[in-house]
N, C-alpha and C. Protein backbone atom coordinates (compact mmCIF):
# COMPACT_ATOMS: atom_id res chain seq x y z
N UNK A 1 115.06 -8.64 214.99
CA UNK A 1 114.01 -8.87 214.04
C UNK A 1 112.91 -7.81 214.13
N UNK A 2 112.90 -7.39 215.66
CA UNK A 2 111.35 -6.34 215.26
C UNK A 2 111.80 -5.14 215.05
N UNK A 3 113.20 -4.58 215.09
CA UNK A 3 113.94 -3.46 214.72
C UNK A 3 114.04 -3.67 213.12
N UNK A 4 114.76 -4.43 212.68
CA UNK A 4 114.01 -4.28 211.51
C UNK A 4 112.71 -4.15 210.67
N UNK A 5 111.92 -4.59 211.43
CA UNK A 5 110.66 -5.04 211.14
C UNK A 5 110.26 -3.60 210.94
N UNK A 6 110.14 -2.98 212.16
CA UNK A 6 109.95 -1.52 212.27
C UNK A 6 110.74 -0.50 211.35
N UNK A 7 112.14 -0.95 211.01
CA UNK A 7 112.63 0.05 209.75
C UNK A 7 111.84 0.02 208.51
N UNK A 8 111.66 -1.07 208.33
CA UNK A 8 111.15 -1.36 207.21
C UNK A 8 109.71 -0.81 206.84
N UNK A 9 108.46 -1.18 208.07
CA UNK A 9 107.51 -0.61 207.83
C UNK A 9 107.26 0.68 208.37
N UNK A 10 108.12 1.59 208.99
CA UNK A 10 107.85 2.89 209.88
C UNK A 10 109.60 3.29 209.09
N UNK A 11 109.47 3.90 207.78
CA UNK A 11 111.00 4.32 207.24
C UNK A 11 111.15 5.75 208.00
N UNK A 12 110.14 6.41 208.06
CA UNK A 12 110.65 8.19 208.54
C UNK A 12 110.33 7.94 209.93
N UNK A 13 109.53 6.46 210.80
CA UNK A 13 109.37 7.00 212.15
C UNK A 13 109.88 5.87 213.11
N UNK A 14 110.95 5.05 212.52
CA UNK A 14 111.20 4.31 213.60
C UNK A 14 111.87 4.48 214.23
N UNK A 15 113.18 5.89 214.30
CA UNK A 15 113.66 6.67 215.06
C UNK A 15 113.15 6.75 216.72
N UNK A 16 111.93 7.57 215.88
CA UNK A 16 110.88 8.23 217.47
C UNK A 16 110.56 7.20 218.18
N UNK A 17 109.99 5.72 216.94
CA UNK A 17 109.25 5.04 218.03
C UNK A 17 110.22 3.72 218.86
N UNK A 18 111.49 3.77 218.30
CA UNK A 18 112.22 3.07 218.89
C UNK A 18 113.30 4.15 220.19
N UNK A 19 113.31 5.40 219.92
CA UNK A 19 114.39 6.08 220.42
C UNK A 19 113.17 7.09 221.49
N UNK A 20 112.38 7.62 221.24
CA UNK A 20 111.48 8.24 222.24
C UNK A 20 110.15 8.14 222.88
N UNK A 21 109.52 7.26 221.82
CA UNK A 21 107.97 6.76 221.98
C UNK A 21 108.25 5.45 223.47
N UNK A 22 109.23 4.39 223.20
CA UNK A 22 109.05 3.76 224.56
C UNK A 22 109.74 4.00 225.50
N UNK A 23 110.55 4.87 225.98
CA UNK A 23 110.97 5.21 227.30
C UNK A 23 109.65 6.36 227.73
N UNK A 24 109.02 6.98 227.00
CA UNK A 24 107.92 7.39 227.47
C UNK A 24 106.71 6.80 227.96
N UNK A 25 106.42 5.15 226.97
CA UNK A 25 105.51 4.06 226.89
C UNK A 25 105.92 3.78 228.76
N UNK A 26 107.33 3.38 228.81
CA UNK A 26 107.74 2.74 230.40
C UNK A 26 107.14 4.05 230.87
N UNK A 27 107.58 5.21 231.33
CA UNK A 27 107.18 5.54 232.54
C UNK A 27 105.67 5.09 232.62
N UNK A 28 104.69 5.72 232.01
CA UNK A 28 103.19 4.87 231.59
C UNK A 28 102.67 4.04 232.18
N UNK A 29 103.62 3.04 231.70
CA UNK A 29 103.51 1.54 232.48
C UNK A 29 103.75 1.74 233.45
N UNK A 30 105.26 2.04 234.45
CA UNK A 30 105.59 2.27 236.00
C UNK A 30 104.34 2.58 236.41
N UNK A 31 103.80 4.15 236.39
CA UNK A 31 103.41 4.56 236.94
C UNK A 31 102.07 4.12 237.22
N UNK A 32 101.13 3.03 236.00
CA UNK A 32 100.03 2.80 236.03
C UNK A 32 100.34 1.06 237.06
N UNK A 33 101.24 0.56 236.89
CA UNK A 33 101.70 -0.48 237.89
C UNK A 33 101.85 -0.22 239.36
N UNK A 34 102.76 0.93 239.63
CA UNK A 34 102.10 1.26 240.95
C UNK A 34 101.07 1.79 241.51
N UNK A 35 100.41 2.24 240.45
CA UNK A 35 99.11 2.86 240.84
C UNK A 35 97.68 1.81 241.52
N UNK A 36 98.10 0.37 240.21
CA UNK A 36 97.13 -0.46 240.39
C UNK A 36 97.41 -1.35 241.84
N UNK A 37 99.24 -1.78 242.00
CA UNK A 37 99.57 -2.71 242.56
C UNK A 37 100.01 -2.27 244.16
N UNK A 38 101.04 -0.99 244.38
CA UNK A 38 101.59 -0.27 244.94
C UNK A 38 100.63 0.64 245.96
N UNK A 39 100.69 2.02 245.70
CA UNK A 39 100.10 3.18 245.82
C UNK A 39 99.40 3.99 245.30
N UNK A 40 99.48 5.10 246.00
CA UNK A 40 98.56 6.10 245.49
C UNK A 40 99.29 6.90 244.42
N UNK A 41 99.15 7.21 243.26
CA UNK A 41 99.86 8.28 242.63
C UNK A 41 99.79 9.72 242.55
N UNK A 42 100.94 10.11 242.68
CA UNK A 42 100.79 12.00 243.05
C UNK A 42 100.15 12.59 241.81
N UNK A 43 99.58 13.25 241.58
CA UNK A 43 99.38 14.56 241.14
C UNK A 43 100.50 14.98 239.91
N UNK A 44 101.59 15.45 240.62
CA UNK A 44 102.72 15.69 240.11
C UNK A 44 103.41 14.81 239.16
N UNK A 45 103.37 13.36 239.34
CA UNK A 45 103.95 11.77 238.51
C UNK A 45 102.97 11.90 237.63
N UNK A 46 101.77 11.98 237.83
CA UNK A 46 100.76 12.17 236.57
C UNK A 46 100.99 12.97 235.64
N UNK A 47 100.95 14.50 236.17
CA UNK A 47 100.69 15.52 235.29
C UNK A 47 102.10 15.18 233.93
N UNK A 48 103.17 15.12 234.27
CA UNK A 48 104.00 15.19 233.47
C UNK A 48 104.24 14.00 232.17
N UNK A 49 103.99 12.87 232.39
CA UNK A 49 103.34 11.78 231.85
C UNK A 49 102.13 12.12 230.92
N UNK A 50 100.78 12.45 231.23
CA UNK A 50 99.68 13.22 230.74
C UNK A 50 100.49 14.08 230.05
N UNK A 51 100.93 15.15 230.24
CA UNK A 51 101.45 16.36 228.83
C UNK A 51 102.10 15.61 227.67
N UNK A 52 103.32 14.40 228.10
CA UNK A 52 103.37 14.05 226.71
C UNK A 52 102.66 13.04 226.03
N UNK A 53 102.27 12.68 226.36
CA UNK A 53 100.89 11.54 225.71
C UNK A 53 99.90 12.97 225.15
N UNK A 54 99.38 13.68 225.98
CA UNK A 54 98.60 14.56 225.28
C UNK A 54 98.80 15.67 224.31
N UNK A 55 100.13 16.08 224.36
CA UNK A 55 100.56 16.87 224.13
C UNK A 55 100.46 18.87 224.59
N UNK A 56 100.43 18.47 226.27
CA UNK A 56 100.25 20.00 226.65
C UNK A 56 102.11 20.74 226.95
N UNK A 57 102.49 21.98 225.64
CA UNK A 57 103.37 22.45 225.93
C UNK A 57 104.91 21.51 224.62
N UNK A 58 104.05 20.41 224.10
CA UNK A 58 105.13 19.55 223.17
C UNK A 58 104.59 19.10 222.48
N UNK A 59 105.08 18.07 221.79
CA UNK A 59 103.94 17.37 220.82
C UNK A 59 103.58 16.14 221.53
N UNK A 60 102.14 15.85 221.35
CA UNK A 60 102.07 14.43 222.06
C UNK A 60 102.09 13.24 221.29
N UNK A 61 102.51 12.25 222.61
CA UNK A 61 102.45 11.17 221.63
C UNK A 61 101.25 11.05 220.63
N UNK A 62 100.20 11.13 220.97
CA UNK A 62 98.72 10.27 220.33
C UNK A 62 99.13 11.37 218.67
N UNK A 63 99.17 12.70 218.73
CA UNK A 63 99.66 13.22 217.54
C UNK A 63 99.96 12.81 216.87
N UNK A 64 101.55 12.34 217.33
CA UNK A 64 102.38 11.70 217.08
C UNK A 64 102.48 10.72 216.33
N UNK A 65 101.42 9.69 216.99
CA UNK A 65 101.35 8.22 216.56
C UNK A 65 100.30 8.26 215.18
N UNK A 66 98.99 9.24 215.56
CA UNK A 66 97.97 9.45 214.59
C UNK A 66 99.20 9.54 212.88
N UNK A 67 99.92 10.34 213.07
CA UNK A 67 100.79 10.95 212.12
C UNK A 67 101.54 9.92 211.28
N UNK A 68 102.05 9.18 212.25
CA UNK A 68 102.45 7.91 211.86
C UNK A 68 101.99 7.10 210.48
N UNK A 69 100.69 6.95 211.60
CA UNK A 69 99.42 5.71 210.96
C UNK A 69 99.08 6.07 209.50
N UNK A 70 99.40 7.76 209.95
CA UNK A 70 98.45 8.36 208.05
C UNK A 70 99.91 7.78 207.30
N UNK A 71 101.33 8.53 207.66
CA UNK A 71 102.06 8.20 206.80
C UNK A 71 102.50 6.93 206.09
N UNK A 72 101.87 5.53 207.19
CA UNK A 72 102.33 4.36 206.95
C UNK A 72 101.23 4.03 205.85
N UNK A 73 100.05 4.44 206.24
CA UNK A 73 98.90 4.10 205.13
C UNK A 73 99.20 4.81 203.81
N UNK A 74 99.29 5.86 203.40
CA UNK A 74 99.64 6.43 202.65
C UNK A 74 100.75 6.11 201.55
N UNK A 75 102.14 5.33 202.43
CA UNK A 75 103.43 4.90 201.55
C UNK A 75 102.69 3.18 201.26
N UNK A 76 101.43 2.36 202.12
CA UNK A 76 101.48 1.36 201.47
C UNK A 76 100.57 1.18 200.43
């Protein structure tokens, strides 16, 4: 139901946000779960996480998502 849900209202982006947006969303989560619950987090587990959310070197998510939002507003 929410796979459709998402075809329907995200037609050009539910690809990304079903196929690349949440395995990126999980690490996110992991890493902010052990951070809070676990340990200390490296440096290194950060930085790479941070580039694609921000987009240093790719596109980032927040881009990404901004891009989205215009196109979904726009087709309704």
């Amino acid at each position: 139901m929410v796979q459709s849900g998402l075809r329907q209202q995200l037609r050009h982006d539910y690809g990304w946000v079903l196929g690349a947006m949440l395995p990126d969303l999980d690490k996110l989560v992991d890493l902010r779960n052990e951070g809070a619950h676990e340990t200390v987090i490296g440096l290194d587990a950060l930085e790479s996480v941070r580039e694609r959310v921000v987009g240093i070197g790719c596109e980032g998510m927040l881009a990404r998502l901004a891009r989205v939002k215009l196109r979904t507003r726009a087709s309704s």
